[in-house]
N, C-alpha and C. Protein backbone atom coordinates (compact mmCIF):
# COMPACT_ATOMS: atom_id res chain seq x y z
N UNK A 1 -12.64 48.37 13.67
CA UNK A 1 -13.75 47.56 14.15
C UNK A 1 -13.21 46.27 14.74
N UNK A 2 -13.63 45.89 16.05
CA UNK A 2 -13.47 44.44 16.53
C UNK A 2 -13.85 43.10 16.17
N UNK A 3 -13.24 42.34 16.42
CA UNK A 3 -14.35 40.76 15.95
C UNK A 3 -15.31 41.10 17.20
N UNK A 4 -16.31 39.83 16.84
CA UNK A 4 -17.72 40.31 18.04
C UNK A 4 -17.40 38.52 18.82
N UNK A 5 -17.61 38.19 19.83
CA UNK A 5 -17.39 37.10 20.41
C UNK A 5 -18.72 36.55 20.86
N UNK A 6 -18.61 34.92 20.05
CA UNK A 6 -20.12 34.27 20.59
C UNK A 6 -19.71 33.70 21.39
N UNK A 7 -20.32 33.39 22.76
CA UNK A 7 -20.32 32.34 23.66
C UNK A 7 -21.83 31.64 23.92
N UNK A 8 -21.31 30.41 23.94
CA UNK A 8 -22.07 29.44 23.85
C UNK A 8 -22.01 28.57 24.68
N UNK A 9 -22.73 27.34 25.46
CA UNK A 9 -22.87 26.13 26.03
C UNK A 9 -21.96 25.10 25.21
N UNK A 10 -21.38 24.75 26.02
CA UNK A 10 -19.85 23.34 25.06
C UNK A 10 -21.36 22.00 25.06
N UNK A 11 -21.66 22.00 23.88
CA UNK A 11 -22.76 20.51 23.87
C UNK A 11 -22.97 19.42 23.64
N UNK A 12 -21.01 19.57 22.58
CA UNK A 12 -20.71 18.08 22.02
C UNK A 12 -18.86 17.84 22.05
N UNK A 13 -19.25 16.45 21.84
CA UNK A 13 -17.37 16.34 22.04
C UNK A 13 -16.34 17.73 21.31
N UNK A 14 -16.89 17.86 19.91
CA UNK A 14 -15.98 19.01 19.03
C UNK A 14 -15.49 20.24 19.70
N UNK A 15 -16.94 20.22 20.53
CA UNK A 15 -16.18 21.98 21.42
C UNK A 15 -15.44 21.82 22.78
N UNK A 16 -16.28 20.52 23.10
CA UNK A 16 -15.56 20.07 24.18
C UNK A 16 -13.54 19.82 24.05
N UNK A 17 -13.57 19.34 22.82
CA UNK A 17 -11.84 19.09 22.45
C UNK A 17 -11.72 20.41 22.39
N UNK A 18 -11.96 21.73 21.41
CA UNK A 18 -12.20 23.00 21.22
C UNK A 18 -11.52 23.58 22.64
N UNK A 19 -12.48 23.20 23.88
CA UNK A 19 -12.67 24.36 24.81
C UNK A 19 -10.93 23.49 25.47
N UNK A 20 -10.62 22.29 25.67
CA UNK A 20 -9.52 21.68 26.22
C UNK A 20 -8.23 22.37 25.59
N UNK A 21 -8.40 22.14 24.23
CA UNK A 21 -6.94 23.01 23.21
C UNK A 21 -7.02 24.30 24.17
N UNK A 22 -7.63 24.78 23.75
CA UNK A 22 -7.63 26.37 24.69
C UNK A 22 -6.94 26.44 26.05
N UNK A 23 -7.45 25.58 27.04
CA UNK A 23 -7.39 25.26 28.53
C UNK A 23 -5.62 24.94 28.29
N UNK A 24 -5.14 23.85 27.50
CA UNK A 24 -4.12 23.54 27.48
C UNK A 24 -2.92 24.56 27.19
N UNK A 25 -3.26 24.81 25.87
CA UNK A 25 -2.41 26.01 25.83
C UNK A 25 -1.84 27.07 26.61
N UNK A 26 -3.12 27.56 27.56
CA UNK A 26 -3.41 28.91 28.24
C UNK A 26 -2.34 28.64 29.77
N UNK A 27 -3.03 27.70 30.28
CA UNK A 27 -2.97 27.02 31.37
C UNK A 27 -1.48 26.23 31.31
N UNK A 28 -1.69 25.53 30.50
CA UNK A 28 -0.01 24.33 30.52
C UNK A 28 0.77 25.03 30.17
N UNK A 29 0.89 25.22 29.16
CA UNK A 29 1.83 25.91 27.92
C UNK A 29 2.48 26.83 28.17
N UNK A 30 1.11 28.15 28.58
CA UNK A 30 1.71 29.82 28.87
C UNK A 30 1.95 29.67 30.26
N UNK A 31 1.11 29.35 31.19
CA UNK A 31 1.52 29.33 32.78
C UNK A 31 2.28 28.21 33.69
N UNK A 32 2.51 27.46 32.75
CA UNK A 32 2.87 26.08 33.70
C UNK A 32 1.94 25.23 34.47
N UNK A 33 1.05 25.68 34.33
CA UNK A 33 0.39 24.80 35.41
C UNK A 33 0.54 23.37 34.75
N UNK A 34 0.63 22.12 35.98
CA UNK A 34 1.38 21.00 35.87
C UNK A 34 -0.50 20.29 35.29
N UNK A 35 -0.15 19.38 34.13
CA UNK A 35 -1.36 19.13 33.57
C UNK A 35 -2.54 17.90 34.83
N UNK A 36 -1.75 17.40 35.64
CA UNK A 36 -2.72 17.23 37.02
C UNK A 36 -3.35 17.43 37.52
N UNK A 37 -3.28 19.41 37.80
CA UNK A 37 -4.04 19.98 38.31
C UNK A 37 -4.71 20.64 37.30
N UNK A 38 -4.41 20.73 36.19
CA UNK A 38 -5.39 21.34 35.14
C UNK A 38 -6.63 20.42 35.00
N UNK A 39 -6.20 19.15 34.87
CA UNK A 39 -7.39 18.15 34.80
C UNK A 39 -7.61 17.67 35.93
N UNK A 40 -8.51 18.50 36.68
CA UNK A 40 -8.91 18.33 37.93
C UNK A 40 -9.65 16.67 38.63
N UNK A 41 -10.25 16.71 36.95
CA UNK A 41 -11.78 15.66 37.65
C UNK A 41 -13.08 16.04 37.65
N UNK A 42 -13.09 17.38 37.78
CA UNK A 42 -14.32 18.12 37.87
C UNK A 42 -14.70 18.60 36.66
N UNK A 43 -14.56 18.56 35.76
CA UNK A 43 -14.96 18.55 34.06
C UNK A 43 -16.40 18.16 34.45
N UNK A 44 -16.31 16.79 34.33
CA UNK A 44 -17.70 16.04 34.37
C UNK A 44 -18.86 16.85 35.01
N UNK A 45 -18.32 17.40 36.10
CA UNK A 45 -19.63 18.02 37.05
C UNK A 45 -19.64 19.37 36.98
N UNK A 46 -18.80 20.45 35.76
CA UNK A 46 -19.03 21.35 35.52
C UNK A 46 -19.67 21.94 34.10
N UNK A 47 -20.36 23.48 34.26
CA UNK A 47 -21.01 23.68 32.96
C UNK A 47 -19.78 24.23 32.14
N UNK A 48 -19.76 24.20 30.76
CA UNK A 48 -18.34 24.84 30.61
C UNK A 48 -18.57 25.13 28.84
N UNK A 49 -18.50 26.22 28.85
CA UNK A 49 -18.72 27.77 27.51
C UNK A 49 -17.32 27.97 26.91
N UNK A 50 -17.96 27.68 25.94
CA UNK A 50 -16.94 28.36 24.41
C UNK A 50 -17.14 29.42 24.28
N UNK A 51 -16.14 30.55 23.92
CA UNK A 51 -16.19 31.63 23.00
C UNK A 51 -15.68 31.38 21.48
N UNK A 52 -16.22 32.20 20.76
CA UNK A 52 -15.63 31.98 19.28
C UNK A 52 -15.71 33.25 18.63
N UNK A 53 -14.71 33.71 17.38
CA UNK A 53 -14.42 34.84 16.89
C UNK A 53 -15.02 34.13 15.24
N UNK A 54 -16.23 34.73 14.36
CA UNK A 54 -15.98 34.26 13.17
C UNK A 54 -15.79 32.66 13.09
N UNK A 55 -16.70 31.97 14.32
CA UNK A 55 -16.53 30.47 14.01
C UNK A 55 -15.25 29.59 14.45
N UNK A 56 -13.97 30.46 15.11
CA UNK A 56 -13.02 29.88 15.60
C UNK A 56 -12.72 30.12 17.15
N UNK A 57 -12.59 28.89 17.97
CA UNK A 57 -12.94 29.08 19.54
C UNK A 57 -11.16 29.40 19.62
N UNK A 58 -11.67 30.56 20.85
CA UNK A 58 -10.60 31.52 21.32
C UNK A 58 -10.99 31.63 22.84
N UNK A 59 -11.93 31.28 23.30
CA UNK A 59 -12.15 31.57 24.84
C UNK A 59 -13.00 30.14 25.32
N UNK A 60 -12.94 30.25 26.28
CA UNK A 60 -13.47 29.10 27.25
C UNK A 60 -13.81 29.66 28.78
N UNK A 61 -14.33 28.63 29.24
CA UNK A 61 -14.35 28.75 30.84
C UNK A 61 -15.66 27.74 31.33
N UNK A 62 -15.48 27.75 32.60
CA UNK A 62 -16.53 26.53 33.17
C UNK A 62 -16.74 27.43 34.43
N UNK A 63 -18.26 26.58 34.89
CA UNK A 63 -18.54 26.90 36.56
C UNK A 63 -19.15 25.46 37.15
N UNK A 64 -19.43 25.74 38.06
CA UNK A 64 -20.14 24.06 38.72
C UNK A 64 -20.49 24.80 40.56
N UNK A 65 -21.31 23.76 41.24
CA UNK A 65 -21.83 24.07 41.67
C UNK A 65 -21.20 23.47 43.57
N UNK A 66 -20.52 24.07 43.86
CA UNK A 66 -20.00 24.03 45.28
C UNK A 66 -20.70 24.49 46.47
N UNK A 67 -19.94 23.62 47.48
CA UNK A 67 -20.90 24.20 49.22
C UNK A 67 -20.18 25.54 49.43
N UNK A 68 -21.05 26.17 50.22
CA UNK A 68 -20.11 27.76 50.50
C UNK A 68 -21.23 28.03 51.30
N UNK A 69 -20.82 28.61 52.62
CA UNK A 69 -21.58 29.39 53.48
C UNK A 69 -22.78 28.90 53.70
N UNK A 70 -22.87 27.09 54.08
CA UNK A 70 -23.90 26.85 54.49
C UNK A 70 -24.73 26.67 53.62
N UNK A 71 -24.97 26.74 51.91
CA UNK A 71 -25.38 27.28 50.93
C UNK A 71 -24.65 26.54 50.04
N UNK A 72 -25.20 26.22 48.38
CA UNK A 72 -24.22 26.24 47.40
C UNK A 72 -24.02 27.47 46.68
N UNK A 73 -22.89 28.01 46.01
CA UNK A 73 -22.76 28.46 45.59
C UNK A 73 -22.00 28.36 44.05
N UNK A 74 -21.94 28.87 43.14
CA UNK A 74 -21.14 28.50 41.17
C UNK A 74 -19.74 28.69 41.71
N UNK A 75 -19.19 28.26 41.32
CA UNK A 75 -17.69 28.85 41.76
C UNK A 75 -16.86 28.87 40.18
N UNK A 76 -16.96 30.04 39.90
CA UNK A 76 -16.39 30.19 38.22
C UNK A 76 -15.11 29.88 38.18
N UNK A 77 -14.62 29.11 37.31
CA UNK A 77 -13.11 28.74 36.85
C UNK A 77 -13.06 28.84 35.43
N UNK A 78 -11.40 28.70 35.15
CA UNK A 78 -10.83 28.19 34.23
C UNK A 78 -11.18 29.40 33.13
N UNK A 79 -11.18 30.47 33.63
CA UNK A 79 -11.15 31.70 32.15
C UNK A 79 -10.10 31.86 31.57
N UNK A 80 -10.15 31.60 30.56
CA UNK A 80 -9.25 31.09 29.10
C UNK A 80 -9.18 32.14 27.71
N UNK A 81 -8.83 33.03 27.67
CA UNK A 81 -9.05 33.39 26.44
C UNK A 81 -7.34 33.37 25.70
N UNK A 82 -7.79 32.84 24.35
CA UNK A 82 -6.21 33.03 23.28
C UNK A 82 -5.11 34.04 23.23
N UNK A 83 -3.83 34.17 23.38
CA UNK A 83 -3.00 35.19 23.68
C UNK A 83 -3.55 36.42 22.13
N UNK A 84 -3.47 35.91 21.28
CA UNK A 84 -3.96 36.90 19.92
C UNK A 84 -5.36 37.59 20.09
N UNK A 85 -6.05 37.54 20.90
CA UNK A 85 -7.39 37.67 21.04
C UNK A 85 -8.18 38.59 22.70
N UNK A 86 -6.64 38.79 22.79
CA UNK A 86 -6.93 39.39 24.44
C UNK A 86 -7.10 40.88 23.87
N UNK A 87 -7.03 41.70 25.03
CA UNK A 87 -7.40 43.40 25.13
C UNK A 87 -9.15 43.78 23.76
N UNK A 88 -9.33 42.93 23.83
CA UNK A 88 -10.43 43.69 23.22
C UNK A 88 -11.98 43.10 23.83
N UNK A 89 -12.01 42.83 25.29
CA UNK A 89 -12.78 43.12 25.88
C UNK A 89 -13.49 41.57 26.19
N UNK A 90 -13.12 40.64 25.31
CA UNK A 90 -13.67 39.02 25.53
C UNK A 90 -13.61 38.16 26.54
N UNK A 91 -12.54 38.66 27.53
CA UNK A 91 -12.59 38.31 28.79
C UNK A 91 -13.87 38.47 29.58
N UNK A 92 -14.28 40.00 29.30
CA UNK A 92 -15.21 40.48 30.18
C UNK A 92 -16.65 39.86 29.65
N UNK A 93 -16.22 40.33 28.50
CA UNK A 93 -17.68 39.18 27.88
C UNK A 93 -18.00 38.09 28.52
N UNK A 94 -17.14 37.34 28.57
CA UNK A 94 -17.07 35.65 28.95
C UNK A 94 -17.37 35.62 30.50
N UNK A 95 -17.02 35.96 31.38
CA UNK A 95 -17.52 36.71 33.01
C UNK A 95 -18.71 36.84 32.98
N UNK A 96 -19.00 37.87 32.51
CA UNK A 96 -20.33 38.59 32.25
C UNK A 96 -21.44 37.46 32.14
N UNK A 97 -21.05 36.67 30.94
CA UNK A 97 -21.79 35.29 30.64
C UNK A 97 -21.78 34.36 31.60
N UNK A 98 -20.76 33.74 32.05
CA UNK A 98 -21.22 32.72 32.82
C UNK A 98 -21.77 33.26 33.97
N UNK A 99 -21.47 34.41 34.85
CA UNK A 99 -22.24 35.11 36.04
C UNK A 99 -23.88 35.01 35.75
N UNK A 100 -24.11 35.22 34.38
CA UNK A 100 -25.85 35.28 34.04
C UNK A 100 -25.97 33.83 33.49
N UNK A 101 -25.26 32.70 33.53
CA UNK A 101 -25.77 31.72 33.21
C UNK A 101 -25.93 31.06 34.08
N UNK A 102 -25.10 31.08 35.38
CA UNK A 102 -25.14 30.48 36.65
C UNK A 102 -26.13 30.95 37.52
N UNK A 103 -27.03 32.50 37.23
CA UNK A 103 -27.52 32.83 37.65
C UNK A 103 -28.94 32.18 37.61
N UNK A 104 -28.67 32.27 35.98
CA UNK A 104 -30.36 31.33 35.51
C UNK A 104 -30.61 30.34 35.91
N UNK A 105 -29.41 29.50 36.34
CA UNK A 105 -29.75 27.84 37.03
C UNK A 105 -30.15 28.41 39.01
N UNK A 106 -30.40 29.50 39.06
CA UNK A 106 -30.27 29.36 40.07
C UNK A 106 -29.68 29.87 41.29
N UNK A 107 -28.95 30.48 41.09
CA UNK A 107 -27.32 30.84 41.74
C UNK A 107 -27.47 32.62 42.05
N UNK A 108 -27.15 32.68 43.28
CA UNK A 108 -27.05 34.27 43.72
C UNK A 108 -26.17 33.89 44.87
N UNK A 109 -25.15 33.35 44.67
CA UNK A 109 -23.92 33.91 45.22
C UNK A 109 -22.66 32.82 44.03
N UNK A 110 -21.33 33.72 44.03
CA UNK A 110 -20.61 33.48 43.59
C UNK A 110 -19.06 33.18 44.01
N UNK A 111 -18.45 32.48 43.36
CA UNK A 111 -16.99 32.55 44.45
C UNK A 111 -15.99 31.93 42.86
N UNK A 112 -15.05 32.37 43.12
CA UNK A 112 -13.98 32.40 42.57
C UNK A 112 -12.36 32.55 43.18
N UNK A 113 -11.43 31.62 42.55
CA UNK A 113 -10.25 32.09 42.89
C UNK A 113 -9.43 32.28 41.82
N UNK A 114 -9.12 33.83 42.32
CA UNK A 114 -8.43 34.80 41.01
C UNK A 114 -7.06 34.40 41.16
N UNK A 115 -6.46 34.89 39.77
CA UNK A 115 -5.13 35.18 39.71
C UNK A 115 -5.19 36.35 40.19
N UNK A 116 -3.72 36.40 41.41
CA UNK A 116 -4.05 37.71 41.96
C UNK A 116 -4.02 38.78 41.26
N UNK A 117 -3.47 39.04 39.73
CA UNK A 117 -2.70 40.29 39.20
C UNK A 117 -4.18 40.33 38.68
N UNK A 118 -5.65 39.77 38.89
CA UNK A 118 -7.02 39.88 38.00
C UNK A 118 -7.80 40.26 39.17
N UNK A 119 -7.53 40.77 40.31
CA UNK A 119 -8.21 40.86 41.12
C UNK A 119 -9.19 41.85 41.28
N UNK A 120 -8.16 42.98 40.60
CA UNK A 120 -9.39 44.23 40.39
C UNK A 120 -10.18 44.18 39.14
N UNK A 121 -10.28 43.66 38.32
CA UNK A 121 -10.73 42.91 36.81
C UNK A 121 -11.92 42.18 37.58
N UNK A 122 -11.66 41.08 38.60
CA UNK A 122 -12.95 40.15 38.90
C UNK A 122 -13.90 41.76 39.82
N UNK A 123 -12.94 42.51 40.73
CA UNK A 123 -13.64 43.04 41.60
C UNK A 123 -14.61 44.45 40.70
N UNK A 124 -14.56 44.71 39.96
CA UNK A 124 -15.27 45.14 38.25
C UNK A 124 -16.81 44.54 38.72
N UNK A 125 -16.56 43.68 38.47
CA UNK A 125 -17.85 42.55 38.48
C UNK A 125 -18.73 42.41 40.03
N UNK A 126 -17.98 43.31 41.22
CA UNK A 126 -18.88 43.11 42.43
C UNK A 126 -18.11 42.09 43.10
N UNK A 127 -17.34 41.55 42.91
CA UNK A 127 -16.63 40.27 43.85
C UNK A 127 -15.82 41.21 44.55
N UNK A 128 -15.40 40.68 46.05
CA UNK A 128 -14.23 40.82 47.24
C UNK A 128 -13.90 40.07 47.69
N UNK A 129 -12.94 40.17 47.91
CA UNK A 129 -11.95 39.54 48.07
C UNK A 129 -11.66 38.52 49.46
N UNK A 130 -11.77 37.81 50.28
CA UNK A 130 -11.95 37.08 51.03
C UNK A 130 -10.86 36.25 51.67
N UNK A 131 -10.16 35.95 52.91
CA UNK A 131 -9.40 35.29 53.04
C UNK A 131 -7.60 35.88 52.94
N UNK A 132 -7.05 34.98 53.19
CA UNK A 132 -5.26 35.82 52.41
C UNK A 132 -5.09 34.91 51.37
N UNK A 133 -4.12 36.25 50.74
CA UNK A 133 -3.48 35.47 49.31
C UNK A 133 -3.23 33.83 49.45
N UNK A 134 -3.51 33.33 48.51
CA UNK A 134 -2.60 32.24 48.56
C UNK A 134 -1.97 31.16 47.04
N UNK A 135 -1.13 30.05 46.76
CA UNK A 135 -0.59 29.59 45.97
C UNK A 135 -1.52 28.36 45.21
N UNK A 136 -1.97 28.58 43.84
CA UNK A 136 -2.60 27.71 43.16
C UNK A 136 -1.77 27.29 42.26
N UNK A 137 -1.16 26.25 41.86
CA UNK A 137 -0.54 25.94 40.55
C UNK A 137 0.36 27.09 40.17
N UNK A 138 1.10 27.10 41.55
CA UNK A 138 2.06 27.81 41.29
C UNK A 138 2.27 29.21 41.42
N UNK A 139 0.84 29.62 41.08
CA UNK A 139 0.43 31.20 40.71
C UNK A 139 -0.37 31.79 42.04
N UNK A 140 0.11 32.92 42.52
CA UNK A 140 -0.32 33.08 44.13
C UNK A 140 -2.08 33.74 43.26
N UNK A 141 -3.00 33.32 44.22
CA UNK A 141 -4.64 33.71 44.05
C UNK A 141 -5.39 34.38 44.98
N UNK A 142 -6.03 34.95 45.29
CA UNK A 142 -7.32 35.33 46.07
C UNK A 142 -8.53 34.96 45.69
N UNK A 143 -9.11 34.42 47.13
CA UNK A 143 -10.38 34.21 46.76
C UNK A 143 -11.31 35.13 46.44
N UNK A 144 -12.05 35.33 46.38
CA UNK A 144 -13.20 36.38 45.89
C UNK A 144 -14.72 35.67 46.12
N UNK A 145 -15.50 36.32 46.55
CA UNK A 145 -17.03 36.46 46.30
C UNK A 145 -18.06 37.13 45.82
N UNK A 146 -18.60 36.85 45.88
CA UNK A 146 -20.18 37.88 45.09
C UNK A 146 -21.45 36.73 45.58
N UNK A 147 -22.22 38.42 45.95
CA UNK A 147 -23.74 37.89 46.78
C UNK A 147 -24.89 38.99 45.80
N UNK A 148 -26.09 37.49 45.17
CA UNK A 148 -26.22 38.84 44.68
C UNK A 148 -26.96 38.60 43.67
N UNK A 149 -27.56 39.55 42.42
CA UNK A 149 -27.95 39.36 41.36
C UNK A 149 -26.62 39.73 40.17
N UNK A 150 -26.33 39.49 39.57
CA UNK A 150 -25.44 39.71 38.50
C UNK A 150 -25.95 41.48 38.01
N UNK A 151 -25.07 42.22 37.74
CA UNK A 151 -25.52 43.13 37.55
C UNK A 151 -25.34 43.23 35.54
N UNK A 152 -26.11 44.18 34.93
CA UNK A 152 -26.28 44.16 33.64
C UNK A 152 -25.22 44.12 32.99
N UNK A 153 -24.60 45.28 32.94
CA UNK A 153 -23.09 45.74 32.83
C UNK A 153 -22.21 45.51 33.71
N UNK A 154 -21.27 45.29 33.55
CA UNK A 154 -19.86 45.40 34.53
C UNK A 154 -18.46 45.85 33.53
């Protein structure tokens, strides 16, 4: 049997430090990314979800609300889940979630830039791919989109 993963709205400083440990680790630690570009700036103006296993946060991620196509569109970042806590499906959970939370504010189109080796993982979810590869913090990405209603499952 699996742990079951809650995700939730980050609502106070605790998860907010919570969802950063995570970010840091994932991001600095395991990938290098240089902590500059991890701390963008855009915190402030994004929504940004905890996951938790049994009360202990293991996943994260944020979205916020960008121009695109004439239009705004959510542009999902920063999916985070704990190296001990991967393959059992919490990634997708956490996707799944913010796609229907961004949706509820509003939002029927989506954009993201993947790690490229997640590309068929985001494209799961209805996103394509857009543009040529290119280098984020090191790590080459594709952009991706989605137009649309979130679908139930993915």
């Amino acid at each position: 049997m699996s742990a079951e993963l809650t995700i939730t709205p980050v609502e106070n400083e605790s998860e907010w430090t919570h969802a950063q440990a995570i970010r840091r680790r994932v991001f600095i630690d395991e990938q290098d990314c240089p902590p500059e570009e991890e701390w963008d700036g855009l915190d402030e103006t994004s929504r940004h979800v905890l996951g938790t296993v049994g009360g202990e946060p293991v996943a994260t991620a944020r979205w916020r609300a960008v121009p695109y196509d004439e239009a705004l569109a959510a542009k999902l970042e920063r999916f985070a889940v704990l190296p001990g806590y991967r393959g059992q499906g919490f990634g997708r959970q956490l996707v799944r979630y913010v796609l229907h939370d961004a949706h509820r504010a509003g939002f029927d189109r989506f954009v993201l830039h993947a790690q490229a080796h997640l590309e068929a993982f985001y494209a799961s979810f209805g996103f394509e791919r857009v543009d040529e590869p290119f280098v984020e913090a090191g790590i080459p990405h594709v952009k991706m989109v989605k137009h649309g209603v979130t679908p139930e499952a993915a």
